[in-house]
Every structure is written in C-alpha cells, then in structure tokens.
C-alpha atoms as a PDB file:
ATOM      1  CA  UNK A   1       0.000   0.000   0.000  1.00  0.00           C
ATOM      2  CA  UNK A   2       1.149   3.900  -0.382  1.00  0.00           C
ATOM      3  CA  UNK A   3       0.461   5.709   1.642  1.00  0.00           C
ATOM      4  CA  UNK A   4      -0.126   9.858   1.680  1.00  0.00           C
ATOM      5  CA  UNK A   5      -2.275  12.447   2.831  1.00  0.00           C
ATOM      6  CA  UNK A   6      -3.581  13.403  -0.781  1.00  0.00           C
ATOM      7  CA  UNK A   7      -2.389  11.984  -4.572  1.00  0.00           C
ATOM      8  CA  UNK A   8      -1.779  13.652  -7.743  1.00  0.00           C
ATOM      9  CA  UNK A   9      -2.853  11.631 -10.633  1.00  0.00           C
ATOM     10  CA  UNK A  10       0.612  11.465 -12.055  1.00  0.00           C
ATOM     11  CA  UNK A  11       1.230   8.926  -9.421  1.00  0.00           C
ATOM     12  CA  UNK A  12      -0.837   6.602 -11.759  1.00  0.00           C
ATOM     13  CA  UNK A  13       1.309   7.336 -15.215  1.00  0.00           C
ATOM     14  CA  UNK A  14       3.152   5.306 -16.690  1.00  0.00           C
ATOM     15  CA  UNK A  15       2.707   1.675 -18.278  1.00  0.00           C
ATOM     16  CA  UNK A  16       1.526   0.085 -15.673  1.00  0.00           C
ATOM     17  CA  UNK A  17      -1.769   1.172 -14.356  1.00  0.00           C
ATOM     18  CA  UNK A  18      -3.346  -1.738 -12.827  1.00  0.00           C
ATOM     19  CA  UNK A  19      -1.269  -1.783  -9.996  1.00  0.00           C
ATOM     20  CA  UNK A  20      -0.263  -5.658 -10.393  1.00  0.00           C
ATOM     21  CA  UNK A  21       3.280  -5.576  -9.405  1.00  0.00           C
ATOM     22  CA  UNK A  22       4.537  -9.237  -9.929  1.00  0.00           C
ATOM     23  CA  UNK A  23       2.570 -11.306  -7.134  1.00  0.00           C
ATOM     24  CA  UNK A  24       1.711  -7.905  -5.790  1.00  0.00           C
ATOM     25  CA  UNK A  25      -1.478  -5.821  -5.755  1.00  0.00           C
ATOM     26  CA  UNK A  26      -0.564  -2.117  -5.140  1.00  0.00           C
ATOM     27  CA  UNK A  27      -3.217   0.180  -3.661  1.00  0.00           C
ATOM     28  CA  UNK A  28      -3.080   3.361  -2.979  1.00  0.00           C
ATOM     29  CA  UNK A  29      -4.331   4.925   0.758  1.00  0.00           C
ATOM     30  CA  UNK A  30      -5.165   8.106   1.661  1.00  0.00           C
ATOM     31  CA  UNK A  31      -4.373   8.713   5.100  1.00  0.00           C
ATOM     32  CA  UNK A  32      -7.009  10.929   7.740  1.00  0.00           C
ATOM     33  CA  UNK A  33      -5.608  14.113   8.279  1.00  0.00           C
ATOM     34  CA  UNK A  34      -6.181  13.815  12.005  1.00  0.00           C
ATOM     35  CA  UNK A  35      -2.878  11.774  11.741  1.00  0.00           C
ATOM     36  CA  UNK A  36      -1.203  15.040  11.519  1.00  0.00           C
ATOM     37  CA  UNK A  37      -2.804  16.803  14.980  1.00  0.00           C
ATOM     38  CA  UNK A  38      -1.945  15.585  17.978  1.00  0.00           C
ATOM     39  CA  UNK A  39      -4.334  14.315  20.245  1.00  0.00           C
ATOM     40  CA  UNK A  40      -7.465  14.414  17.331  1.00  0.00           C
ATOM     41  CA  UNK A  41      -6.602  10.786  16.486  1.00  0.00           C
ATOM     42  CA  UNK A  42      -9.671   8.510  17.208  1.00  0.00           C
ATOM     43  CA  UNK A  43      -9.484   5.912  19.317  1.00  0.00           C
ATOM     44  CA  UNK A  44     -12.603   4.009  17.908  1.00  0.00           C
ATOM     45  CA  UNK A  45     -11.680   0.818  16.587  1.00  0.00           C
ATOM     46  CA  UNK A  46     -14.543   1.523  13.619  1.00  0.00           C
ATOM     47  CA  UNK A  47     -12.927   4.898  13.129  1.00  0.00           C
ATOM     48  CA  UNK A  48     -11.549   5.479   9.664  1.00  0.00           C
ATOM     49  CA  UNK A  49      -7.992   6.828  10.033  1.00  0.00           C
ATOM     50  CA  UNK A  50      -7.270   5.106   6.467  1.00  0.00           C
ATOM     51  CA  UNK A  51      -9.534   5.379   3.420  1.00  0.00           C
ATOM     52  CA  UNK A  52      -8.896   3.944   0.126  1.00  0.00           C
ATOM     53  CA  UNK A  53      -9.529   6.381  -3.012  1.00  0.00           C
ATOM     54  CA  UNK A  54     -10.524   5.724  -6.245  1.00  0.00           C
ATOM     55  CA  UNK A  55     -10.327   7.677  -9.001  1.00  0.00           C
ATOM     56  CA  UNK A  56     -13.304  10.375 -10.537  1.00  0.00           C
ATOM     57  CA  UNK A  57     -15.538   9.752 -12.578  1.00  0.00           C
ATOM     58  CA  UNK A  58     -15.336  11.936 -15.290  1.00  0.00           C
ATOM     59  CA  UNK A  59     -16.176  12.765 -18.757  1.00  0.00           C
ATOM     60  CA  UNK A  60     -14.883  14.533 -21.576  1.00  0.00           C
ATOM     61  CA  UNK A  61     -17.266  15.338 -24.229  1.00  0.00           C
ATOM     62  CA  UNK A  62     -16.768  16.512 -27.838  1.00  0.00           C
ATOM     63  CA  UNK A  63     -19.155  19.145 -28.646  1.00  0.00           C
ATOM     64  CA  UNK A  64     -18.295  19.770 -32.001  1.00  0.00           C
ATOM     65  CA  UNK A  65     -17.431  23.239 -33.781  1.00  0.00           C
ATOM     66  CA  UNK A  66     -13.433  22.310 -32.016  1.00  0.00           C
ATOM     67  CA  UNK A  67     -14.770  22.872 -28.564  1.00  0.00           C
ATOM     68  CA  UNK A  68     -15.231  19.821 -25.780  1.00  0.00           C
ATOM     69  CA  UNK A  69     -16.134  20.262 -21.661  1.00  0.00           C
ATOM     70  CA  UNK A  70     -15.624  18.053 -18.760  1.00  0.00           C
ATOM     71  CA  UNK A  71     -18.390  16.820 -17.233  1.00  0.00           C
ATOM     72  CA  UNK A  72     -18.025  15.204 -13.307  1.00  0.00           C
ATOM     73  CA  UNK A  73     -20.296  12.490 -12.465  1.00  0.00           C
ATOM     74  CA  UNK A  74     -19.370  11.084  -9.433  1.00  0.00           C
ATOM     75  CA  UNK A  75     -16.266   9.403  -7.087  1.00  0.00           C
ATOM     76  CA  UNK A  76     -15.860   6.033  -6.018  1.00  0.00           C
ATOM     77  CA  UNK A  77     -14.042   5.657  -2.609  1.00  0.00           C
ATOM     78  CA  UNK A  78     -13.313   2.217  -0.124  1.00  0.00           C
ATOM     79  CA  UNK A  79     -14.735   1.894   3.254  1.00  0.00           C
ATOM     80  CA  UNK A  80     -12.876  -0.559   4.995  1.00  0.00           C
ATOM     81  CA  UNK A  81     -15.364  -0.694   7.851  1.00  0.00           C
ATOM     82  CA  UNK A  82     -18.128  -1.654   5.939  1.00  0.00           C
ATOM     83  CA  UNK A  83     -14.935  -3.405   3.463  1.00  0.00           C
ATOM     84  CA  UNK A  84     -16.985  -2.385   0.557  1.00  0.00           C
ATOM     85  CA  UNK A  85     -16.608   0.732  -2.408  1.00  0.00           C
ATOM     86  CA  UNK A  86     -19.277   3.271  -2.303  1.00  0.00           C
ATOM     87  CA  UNK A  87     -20.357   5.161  -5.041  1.00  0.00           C
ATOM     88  CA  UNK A  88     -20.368   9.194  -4.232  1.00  0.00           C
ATOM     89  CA  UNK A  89     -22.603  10.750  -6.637  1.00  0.00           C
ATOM     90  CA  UNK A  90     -22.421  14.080  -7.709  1.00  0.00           C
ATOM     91  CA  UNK A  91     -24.306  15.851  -4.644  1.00  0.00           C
ATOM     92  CA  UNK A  92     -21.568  14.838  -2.658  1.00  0.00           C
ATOM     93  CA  UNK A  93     -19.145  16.633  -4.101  1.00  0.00           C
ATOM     94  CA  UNK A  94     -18.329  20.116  -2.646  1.00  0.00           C
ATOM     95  CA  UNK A  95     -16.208  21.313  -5.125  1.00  0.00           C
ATOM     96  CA  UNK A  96     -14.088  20.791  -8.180  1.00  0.00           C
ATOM     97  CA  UNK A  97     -11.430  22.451 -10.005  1.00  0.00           C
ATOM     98  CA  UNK A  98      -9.686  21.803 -13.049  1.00  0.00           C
ATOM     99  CA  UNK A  99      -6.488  23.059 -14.924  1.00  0.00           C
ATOM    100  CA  UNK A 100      -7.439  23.088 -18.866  1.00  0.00           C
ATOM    101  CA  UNK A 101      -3.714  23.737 -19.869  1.00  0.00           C
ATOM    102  CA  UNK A 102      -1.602  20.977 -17.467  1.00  0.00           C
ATOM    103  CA  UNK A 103       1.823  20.387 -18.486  1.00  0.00           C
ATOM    104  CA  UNK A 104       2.522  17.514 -15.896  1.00  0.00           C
ATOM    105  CA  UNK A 105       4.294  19.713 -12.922  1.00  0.00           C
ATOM    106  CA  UNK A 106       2.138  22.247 -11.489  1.00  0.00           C
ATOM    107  CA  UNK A 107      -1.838  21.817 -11.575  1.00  0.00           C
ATOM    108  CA  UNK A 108      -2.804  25.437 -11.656  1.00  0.00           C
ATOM    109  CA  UNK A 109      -6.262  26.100 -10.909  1.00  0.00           C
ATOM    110  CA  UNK A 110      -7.813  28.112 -13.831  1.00  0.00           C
ATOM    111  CA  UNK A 111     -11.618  26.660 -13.084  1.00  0.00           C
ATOM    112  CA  UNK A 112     -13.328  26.778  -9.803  1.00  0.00           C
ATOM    113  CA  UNK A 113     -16.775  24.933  -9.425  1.00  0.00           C
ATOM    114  CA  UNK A 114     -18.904  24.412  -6.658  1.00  0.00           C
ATOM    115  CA  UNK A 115     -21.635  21.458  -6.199  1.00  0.00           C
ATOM    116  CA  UNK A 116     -23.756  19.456  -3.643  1.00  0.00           C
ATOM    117  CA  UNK A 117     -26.311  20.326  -1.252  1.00  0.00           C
ATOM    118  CA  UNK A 118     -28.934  18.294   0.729  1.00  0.00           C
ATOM    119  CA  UNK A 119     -29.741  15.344  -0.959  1.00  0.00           C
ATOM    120  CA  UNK A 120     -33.469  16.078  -1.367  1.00  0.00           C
ATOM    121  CA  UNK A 121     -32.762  19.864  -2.179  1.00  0.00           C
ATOM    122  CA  UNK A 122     -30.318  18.142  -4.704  1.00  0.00           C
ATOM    123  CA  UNK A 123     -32.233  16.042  -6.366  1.00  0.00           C
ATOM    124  CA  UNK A 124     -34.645  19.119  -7.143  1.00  0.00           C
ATOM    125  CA  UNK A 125     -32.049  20.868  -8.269  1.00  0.00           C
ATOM    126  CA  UNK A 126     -31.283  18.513 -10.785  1.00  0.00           C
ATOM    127  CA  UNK A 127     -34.802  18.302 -12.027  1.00  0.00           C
ATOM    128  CA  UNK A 128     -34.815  22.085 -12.824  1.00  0.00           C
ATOM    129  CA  UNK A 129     -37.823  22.490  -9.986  1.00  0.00           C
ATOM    130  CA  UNK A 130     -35.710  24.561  -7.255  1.00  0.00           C
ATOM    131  CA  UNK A 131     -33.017  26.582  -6.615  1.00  0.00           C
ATOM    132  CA  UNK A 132     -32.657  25.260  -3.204  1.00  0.00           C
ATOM    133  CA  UNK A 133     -29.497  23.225  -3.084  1.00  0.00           C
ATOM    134  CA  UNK A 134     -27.532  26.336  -5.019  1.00  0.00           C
ATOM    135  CA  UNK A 135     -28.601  28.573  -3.031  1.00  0.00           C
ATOM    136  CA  UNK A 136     -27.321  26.854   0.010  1.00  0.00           C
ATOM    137  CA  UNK A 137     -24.160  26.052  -1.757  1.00  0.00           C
ATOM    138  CA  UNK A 138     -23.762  29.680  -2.740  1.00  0.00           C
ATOM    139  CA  UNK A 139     -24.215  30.588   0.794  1.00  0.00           C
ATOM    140  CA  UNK A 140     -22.217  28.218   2.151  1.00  0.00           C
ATOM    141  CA  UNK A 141     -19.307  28.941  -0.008  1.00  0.00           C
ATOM    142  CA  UNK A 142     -19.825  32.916   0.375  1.00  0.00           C
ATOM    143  CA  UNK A 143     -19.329  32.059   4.444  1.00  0.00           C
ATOM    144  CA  UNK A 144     -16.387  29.851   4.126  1.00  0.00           C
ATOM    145  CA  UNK A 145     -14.425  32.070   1.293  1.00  0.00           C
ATOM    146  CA  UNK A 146     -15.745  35.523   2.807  1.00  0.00           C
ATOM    147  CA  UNK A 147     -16.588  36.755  -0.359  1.00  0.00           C
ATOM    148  CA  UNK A 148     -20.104  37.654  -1.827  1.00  0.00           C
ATOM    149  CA  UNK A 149     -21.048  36.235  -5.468  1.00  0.00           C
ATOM    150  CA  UNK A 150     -23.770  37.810  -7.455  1.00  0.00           C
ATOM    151  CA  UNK A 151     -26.356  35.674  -8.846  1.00  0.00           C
ATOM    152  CA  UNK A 152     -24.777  35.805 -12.597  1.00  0.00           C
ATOM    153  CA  UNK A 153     -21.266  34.704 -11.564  1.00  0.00           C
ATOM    154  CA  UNK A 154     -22.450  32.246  -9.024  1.00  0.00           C
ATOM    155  CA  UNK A 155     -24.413  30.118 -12.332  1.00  0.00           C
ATOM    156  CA  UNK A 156     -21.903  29.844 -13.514  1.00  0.00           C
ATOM    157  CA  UNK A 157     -19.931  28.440 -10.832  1.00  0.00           C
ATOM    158  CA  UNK A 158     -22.630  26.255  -9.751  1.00  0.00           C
ATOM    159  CA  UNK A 159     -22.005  22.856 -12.014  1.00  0.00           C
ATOM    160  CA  UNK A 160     -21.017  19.967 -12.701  1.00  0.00           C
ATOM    161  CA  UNK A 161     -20.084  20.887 -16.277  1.00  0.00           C
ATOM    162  CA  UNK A 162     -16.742  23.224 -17.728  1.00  0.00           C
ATOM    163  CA  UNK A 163     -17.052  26.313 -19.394  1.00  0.00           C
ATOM    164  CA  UNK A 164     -16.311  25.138 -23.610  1.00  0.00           C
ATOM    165  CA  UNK A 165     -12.816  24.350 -24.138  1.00  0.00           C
ATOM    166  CA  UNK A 166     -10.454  24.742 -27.222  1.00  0.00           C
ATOM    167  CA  UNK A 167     -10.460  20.813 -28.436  1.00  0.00           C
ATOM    168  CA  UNK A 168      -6.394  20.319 -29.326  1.00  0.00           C
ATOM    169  CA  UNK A 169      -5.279  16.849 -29.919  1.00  0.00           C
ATOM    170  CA  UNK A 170      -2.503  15.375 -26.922  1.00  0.00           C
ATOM    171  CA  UNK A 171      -3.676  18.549 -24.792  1.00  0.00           C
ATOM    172  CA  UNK A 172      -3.740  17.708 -21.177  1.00  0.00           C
ATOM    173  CA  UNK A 173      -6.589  18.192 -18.827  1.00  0.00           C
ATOM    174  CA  UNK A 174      -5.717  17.877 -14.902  1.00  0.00           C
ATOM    175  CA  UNK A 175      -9.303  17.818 -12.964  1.00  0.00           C
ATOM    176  CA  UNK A 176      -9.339  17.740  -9.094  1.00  0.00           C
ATOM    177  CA  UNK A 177     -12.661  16.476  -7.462  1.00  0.00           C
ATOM    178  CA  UNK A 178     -12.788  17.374  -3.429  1.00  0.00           C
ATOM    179  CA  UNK A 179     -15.901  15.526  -1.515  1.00  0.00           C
ATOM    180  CA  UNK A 180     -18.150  17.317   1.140  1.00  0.00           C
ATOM    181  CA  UNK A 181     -15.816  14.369   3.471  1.00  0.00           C
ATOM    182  CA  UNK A 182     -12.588  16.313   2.508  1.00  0.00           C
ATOM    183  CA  UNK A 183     -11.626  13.613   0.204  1.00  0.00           C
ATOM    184  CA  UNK A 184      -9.971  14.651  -2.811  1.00  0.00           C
ATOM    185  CA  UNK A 185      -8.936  12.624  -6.275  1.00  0.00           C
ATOM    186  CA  UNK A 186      -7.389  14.182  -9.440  1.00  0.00           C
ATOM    187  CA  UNK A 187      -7.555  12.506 -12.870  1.00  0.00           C
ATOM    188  CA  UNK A 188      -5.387  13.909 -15.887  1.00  0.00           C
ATOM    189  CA  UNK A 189      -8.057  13.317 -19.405  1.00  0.00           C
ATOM    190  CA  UNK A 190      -5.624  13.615 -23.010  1.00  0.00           C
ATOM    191  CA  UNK A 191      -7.432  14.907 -25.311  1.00  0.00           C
ATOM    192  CA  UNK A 192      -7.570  12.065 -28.322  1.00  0.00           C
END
C-alpha cells in the first residue's frame, strides 16, 4: 500500500496502471488528516484513520465546432469498515477544479466549481424544480471564502459541467474532485 495524505494523478502514469506488481497488488491509501494533529486521532476501533480512493468519474465530451467540456459524475471511494466501495454521486461533491492547460508539474487552478447540497434539495435541483441546493451552496461557499457572489457569476460556478474548451489533440486536462468528506482525487483526461 502507499500511503499519503492526498495523490496527484501522475502517481498513476506510466505503463503500468493496474497496480499488479509481480505477485503484488498495489493500492493506494489516503491517510485521515487527524494523523497530523496531535491528540485528534480517534481511538474508535470503527474509526476510519485510512480510506482507500478511487479515481473520478469523469467525462470529456466533444461538442463539435473544435470545442469539448468536462463533465463530473461522481467518485468512487473504499470503506474498509463496511470493506466495501461506495459510489459518491455528484451531490456529494463540494467542489471541483480543473487546470485546462496541465503540463505535468504544477496543476494550476484556472476553473473553480462548486456542487452538492442536501440530498433532497439536490435532487430538485437537478430536475430544474428549485433553486434550493444552489442557493445553500452559494451561501455556504460565500461564508467559508468571505466573499459575496452575485447571482450571474455564481451560475456559472454552480455545475457539474466546464465552461467550452479549445479541443487540441494530446492537450492535457488535470481535474481535481474534493468531496463534502474532505476527500480529494485528481484525474489527468488527453485529449484524443
């Protein structure tokens, strides 16, 4: 096992991405961050101080016209109490960014989108009947970031989907997905 407190997806390059070293079977952990403050370890046996991440699950799509987007629809992660993978869906994602030029060093964020909500406001939200879970988000993210977004900027922050992006052929796309549990996973998309 690695283990690390978060994981850039370059970790994963190279020609052998299964993880299936020889007789091994190489997974990587990410490890709580309570691990770094003294005395907020848990001492519960069933508490998690280990979780096993799995990669986002992302899309990119070709729209045509030499223009594409990135579309998140989810993030898989391990609970080893339960020893089983659970699916986390969209609404519980807080936030995602994404870096539409990355060269392989430095993910710089040039995107910034914000997501989730209650999972019944949520799932009205994504019906088009209410404005519920983005309006929570919005104020939720103006507390935490002390900084007030007008209604016009904050749509467009608000998504699960990129703003268009120029469609080049090898260009790199480094997209960071960050739970409402802290847990984060980046995945690097090549443009084909």
């Amino acid at each position: 096992m690695i283990l690390g407190f978060s994981f850039e997806d370059s970790i994963e390059s190279g020609e052998n991405k299964d993880y299936n070293f020889g007789t091994f079977q190489v997974s990587k952990v990410r490890m709580s961050d309570d691990l770094l403050q003294d005395g907020l370890l848990k001492k519960d046996k069933k508490a998690g101080s280990f979780i096993i991440i799995g990669e986002p699950d992302i899309s990119l799509v070709n729209d045509g016209d030499g223009k594409c987007h990135v579309e998140i629809n989810g993030m898989d992660m391990y609970d080893p109490i339960q020893d089983e993978v659970k699916a986390r869906n969209v609404n519980d994602i807080a936030y995602w960014e994404m870096d539409d030029n990355y060269t392989g060093g430095l993910f710089k964020v040039r995107s910034i989108h914000f997501c989730g909500g209650d999972k019944k406001d949520f799932s009205a939200w994504r019906k088009g009947l209410d404005t519920v879970a983005k309006d929570l988000a919005k104020k939720k993210a103006e507390r935490t970031l002390r900084l007030e977004f007008n209604d016009e900027i904050w749509d467009t922050l608000y998504d699960f989907r990129s703003e268009p992006i120029d469609y080049e052929k090898g260009k790199k796309i480094a997209v960071r997905v960050v739970s409402q549990f802290g847990e984060e996973s980046t995945k690097v998309l090549t443009m084909d």
